[in-house]
C-alpha atoms as a PDB file:
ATOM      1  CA  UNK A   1       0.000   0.000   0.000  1.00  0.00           C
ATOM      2  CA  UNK A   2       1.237   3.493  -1.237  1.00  0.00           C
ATOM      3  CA  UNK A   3       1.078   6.653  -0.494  1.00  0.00           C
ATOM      4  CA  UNK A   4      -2.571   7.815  -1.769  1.00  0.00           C
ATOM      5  CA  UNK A   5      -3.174   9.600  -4.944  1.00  0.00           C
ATOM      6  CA  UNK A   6      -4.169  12.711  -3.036  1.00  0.00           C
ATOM      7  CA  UNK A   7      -1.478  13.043  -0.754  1.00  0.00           C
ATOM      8  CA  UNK A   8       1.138  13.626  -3.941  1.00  0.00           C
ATOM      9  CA  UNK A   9      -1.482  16.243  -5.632  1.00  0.00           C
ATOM     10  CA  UNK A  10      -1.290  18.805  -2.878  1.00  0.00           C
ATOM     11  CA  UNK A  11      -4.793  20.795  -3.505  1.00  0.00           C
ATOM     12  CA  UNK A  12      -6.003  18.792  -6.127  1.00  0.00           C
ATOM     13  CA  UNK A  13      -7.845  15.390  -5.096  1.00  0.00           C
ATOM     14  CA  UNK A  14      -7.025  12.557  -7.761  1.00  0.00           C
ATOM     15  CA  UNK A  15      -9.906  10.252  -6.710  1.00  0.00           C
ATOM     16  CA  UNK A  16     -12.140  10.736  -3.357  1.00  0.00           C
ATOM     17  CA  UNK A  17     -12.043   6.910  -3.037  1.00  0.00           C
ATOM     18  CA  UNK A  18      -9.019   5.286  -1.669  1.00  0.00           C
ATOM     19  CA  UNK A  19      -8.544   1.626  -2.901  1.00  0.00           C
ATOM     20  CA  UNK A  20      -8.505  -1.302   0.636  1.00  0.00           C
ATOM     21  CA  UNK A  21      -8.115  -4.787   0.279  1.00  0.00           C
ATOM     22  CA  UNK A  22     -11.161  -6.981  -0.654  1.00  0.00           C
ATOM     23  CA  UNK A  23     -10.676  -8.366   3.114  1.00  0.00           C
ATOM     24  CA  UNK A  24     -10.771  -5.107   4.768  1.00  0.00           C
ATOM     25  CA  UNK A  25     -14.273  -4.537   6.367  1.00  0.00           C
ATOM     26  CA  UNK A  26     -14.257  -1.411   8.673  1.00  0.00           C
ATOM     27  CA  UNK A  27     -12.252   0.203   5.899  1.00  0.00           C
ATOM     28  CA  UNK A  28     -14.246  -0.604   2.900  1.00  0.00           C
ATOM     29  CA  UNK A  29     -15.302   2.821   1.578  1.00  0.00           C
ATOM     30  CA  UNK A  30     -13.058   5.293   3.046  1.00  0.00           C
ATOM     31  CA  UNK A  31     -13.108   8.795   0.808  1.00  0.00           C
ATOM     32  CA  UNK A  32     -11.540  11.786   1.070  1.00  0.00           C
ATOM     33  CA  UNK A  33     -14.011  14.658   2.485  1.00  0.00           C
ATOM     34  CA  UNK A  34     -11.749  17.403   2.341  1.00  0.00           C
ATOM     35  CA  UNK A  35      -8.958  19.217   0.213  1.00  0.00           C
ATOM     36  CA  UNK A  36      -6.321  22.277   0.542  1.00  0.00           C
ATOM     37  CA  UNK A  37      -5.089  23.539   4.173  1.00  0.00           C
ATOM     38  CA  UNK A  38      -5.885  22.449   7.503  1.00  0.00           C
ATOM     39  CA  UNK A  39      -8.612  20.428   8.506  1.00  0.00           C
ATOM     40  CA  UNK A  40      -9.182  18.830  11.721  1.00  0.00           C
ATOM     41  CA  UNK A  41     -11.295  18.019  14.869  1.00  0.00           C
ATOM     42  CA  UNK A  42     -14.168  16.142  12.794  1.00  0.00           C
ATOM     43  CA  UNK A  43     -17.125  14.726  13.836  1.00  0.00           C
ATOM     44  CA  UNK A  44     -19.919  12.761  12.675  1.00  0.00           C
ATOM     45  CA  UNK A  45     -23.496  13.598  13.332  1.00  0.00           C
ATOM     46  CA  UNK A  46     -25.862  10.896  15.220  1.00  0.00           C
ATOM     47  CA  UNK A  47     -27.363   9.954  11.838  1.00  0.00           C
ATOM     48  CA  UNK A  48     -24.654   9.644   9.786  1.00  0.00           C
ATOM     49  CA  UNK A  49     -25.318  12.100   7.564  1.00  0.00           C
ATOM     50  CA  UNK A  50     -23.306  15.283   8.176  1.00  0.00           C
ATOM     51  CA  UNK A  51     -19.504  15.845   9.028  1.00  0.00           C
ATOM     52  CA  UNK A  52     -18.769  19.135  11.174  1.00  0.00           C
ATOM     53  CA  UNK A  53     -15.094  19.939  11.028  1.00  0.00           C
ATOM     54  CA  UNK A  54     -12.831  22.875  11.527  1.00  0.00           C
ATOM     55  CA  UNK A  55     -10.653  23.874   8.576  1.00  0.00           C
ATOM     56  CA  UNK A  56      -8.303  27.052   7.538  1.00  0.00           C
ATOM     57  CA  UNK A  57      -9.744  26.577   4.067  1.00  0.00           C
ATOM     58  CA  UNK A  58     -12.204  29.564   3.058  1.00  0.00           C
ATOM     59  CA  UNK A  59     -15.228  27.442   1.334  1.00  0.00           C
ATOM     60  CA  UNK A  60     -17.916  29.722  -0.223  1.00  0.00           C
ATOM     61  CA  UNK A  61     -21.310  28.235   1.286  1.00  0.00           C
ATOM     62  CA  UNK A  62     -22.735  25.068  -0.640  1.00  0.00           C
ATOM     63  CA  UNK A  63     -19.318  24.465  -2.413  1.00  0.00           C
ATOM     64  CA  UNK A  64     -18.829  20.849  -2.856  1.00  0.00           C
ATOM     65  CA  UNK A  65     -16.532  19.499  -0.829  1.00  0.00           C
ATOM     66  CA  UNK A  66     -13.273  17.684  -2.308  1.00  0.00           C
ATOM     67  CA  UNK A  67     -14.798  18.468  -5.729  1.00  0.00           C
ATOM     68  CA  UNK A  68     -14.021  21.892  -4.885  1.00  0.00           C
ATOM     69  CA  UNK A  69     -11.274  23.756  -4.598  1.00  0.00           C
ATOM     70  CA  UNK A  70     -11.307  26.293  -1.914  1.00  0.00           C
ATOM     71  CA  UNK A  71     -10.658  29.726  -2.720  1.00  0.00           C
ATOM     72  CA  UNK A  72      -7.145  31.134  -2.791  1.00  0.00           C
ATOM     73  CA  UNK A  73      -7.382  33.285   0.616  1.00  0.00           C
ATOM     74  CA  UNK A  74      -6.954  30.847   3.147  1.00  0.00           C
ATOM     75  CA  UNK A  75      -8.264  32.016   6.596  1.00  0.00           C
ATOM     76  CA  UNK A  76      -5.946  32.824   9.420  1.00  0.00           C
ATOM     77  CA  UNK A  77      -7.962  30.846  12.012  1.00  0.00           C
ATOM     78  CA  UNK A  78      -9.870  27.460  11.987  1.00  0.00           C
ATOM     79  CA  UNK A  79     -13.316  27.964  11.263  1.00  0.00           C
ATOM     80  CA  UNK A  80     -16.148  25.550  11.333  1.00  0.00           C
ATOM     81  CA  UNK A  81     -17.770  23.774   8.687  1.00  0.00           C
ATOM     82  CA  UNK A  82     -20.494  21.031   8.065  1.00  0.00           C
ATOM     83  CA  UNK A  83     -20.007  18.618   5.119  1.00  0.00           C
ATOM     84  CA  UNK A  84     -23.423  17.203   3.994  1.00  0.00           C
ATOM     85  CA  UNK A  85     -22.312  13.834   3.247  1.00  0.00           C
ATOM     86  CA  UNK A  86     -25.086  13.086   1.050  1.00  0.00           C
ATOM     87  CA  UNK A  87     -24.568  16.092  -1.611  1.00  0.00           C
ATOM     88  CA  UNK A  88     -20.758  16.877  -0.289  1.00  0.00           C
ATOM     89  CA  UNK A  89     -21.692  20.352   0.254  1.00  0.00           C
ATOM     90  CA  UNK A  90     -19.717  22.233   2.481  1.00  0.00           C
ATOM     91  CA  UNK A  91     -21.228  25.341   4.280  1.00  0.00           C
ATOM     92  CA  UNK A  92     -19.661  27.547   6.682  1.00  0.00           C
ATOM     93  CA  UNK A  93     -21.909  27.601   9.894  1.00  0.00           C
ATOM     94  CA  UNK A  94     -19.100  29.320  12.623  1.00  0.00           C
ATOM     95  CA  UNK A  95     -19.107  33.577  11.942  1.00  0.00           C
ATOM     96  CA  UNK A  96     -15.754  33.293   9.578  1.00  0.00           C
ATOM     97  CA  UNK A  97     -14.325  35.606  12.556  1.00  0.00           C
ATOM     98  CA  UNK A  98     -11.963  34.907  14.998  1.00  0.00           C
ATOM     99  CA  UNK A  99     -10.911  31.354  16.142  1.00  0.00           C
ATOM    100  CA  UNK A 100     -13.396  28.227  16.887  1.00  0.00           C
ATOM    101  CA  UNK A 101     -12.691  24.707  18.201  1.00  0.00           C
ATOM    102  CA  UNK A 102     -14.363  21.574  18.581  1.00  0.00           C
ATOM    103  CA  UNK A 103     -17.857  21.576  17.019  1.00  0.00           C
ATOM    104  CA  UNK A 104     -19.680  18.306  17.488  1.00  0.00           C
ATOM    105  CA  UNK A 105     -23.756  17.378  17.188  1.00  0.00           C
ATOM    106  CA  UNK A 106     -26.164  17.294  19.992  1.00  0.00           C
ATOM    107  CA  UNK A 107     -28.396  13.839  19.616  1.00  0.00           C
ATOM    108  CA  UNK A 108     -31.770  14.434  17.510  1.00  0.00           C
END
């Protein structure tokens, strides 16, 4: 196993889906959710269905997530993001101001 197509392409993604062994089950459909700077501190909503996740990157809202490259003016800060997992759109949901840390989901 190499080093993955998207880690050599710095803000271009080669392919969101990384290729696992036929045997591997808890890694069978790993993707890549995010491109360009820093992202971190993601979490998974109770339903499976959303991703929030701090990032330097400066996504206009409803961009598509590693379909789309973020825009050339990085932020300074982490900001906070939520990645529909469903549509892979990304939109901003922290002020764009300042510093943030550690979003999460509350149940329901």
């Amino acid at each position: 196993m190499g080093v993955p197509p998207f880690a050599l392409a710095g803000d271009q993604a080669q392919d969101s889906m990384l290729q696992t062994r036929s045997t591997e089950r808890h890694l069978a459909n790993v993707r890549q959710l995010t491109v360009g700077r820093q992202n971190a501190e993601a979490y998974f909503s109770f339903d499976g269905t959303k991703l929030i996740f701090q990032s330097t990157n400066n996504w206009p809202n409803d961009s598509r997530g590693v379909t789309h490259k973020p825009a050339d003016n990085g932020l300074g800060c982490y900001q906070m993001y939520v990645l529909d997992l469903d549509s892979d759109t990304v939109r901003l949901v922290s002020t764009g101001k300042g510093a943030t840390t550690c979003g999460y989901f509350f149940p329901g």
